[in-house]
C-alpha atoms as a PDB file:
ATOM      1  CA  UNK A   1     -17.079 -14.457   6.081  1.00  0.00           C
ATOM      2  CA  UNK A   2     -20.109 -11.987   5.702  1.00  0.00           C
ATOM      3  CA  UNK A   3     -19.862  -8.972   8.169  1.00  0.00           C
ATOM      4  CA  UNK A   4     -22.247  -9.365  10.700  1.00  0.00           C
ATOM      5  CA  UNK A   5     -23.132  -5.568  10.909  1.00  0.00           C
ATOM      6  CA  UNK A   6     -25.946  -4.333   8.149  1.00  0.00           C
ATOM      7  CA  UNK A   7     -23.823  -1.195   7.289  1.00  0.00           C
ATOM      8  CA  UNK A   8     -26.916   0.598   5.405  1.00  0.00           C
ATOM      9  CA  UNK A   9     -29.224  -0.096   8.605  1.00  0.00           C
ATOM     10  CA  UNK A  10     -26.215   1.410  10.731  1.00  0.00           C
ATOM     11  CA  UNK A  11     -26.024   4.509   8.521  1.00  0.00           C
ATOM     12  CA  UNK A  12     -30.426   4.787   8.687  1.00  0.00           C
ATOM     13  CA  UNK A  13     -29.801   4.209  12.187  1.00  0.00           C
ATOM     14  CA  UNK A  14     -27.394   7.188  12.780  1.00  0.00           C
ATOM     15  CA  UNK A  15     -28.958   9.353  10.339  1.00  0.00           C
ATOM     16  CA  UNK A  16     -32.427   9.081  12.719  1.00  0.00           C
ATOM     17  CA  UNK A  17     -30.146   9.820  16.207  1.00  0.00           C
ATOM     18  CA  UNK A  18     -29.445  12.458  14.200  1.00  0.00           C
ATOM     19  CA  UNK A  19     -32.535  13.462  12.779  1.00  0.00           C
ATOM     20  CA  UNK A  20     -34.452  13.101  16.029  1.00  0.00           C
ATOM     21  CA  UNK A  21     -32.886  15.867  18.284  1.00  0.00           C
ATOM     22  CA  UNK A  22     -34.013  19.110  18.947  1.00  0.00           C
ATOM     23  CA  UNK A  23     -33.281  22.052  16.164  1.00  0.00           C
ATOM     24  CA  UNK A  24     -30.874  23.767  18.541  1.00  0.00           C
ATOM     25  CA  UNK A  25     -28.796  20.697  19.579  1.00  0.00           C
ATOM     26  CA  UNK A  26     -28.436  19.793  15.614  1.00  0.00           C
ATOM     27  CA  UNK A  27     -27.173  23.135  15.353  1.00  0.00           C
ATOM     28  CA  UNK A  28     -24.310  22.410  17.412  1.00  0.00           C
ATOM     29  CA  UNK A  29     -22.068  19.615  16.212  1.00  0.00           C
ATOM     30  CA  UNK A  30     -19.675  19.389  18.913  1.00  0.00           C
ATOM     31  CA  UNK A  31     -22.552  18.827  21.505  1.00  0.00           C
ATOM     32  CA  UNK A  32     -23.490  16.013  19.102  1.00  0.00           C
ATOM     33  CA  UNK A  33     -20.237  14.654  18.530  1.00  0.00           C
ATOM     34  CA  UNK A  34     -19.809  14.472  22.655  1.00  0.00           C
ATOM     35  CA  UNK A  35     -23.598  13.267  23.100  1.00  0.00           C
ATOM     36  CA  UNK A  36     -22.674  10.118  20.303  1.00  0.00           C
ATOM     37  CA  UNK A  37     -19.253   9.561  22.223  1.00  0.00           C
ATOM     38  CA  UNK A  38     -20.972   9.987  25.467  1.00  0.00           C
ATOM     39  CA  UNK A  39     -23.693   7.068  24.424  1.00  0.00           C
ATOM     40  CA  UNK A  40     -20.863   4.409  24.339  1.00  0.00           C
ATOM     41  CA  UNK A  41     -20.258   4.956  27.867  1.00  0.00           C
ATOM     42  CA  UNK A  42     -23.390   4.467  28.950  1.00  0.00           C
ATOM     43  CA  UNK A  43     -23.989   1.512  26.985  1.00  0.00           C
ATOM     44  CA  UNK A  44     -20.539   0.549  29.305  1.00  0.00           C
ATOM     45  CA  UNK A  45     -22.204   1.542  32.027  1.00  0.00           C
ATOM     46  CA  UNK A  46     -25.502  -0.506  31.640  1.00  0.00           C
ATOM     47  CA  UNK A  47     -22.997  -3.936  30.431  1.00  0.00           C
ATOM     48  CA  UNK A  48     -21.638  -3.455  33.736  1.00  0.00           C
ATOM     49  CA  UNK A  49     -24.742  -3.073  35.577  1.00  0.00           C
ATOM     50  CA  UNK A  50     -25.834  -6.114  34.370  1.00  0.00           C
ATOM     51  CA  UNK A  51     -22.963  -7.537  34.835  1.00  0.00           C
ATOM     52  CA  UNK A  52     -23.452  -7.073  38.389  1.00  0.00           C
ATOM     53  CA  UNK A  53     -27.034  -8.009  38.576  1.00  0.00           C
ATOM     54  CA  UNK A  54     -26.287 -11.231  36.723  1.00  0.00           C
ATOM     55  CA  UNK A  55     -23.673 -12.638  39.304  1.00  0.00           C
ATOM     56  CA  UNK A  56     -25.242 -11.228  42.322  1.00  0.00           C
ATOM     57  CA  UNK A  57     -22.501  -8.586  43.252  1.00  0.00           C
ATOM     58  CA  UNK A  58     -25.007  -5.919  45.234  1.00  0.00           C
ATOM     59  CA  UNK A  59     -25.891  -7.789  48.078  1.00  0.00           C
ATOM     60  CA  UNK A  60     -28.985  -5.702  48.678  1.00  0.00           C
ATOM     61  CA  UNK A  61     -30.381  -6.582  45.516  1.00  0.00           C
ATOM     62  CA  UNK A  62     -29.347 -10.000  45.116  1.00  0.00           C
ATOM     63  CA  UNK A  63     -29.279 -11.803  41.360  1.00  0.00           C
ATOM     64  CA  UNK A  64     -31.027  -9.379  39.046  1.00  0.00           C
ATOM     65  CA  UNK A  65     -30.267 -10.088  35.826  1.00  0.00           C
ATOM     66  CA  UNK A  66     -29.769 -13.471  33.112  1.00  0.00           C
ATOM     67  CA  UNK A  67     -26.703 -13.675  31.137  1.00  0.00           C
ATOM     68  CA  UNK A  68     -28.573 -13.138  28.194  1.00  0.00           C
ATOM     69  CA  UNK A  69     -28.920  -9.702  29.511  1.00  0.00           C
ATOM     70  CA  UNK A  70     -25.207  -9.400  29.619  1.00  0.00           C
ATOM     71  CA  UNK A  71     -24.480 -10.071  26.366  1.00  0.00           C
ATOM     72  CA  UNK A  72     -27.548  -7.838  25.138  1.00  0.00           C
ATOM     73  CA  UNK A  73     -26.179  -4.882  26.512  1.00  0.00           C
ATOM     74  CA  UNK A  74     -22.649  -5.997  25.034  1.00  0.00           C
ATOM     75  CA  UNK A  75     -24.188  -5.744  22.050  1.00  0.00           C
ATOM     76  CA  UNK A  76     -25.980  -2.572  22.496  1.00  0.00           C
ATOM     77  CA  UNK A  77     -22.324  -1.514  23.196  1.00  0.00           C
ATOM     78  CA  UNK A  78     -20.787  -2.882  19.703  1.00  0.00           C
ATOM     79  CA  UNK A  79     -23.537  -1.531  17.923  1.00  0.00           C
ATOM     80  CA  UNK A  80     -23.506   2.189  19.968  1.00  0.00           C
ATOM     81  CA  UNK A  81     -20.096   2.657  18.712  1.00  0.00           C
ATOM     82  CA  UNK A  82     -21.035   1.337  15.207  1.00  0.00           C
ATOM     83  CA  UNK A  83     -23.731   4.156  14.832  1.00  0.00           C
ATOM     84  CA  UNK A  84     -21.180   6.877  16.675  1.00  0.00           C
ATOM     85  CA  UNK A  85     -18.080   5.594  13.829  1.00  0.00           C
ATOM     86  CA  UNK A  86     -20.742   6.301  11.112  1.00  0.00           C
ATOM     87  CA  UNK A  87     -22.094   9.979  12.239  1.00  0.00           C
ATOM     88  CA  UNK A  88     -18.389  10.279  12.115  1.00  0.00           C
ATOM     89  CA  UNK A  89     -17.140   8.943   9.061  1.00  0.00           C
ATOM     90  CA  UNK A  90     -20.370   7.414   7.075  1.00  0.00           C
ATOM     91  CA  UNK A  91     -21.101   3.360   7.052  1.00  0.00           C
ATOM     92  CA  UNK A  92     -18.569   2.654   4.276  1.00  0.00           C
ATOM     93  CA  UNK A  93     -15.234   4.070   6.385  1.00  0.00           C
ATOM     94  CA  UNK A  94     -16.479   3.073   9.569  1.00  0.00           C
ATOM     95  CA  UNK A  95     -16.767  -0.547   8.175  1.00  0.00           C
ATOM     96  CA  UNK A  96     -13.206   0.223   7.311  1.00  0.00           C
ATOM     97  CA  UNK A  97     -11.570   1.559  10.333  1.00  0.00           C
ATOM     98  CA  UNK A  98     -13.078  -1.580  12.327  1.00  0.00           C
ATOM     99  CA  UNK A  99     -11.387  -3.961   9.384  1.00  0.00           C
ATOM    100  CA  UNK A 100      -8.187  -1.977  10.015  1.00  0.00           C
ATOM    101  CA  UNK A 101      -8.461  -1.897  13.721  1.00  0.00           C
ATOM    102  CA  UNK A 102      -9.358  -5.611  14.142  1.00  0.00           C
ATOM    103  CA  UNK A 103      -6.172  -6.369  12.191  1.00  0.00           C
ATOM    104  CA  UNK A 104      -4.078  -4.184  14.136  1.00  0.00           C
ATOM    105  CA  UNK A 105      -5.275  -5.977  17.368  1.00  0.00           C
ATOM    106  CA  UNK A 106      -4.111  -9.245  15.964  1.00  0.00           C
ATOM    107  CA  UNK A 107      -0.849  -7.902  14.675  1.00  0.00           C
ATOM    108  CA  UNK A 108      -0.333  -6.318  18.304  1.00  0.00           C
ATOM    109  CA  UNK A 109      -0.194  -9.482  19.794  1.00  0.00           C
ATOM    110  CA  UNK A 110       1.205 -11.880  17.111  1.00  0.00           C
ATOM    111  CA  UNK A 111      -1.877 -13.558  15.847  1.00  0.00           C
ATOM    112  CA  UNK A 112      -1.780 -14.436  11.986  1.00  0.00           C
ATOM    113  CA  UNK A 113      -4.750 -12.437  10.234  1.00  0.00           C
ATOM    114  CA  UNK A 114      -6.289 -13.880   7.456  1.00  0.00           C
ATOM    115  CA  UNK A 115      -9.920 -14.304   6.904  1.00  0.00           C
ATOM    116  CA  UNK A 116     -11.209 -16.764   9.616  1.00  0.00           C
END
């Protein structure tokens, strides 16, 4: 099965987060670190939110959003922590540790793994 994440664009991806801040905030990698960890969240944050638009759940604002917006910002999720695993460990590893991880998940709960 061919990995539906383009590794190389994930690493030119992360290298331009990382690229575009300011001189003093690339001098500080622990405030990037936490600003990369802090994006997943918000990409959480605006799943949710749309979440909540899409089935009508703020009665002052009725139906906001489509589905389609849902699973956009799921995405935007997957692919947030894609570009964070690669600041941290380069596109190669992080391809890796989501291999391993996604195996562990199926071990964890008795599912055979195998490629699908």
């Amino acid at each position: 099965m061919q990995d539906t994440i383009n590794w190389g664009a994930a690493a030119l991806m992360s290298r331009t987060i990382d690229e575009g801040t300011s001189s003093v905030f690339r001098s500080q990698p622990m405030a990037q670190h936490f600003a990369r960890i802090s994006k997943c969240a918000e990409e959480v944050g605006e799943a949710v939110e749309a979440f909540i638009g899409c089935t009508g759940q703020n009665f002052r604002k009725g139906v906001t959003h489509k589905w389609g917006d849902v699973y956009s910002e799921l995405c935007d999720v997957t692919l947030t922590g894609a570009y964070a695993l690669t600041h941290f460990v380069g596109a190669e590893a992080a391809k890796q540790y989501i291999q391993l991880r996604q195996e562990y998940h199926h071990k964890r709960v008795d599912l055979p793994w195998e490629e699908q």
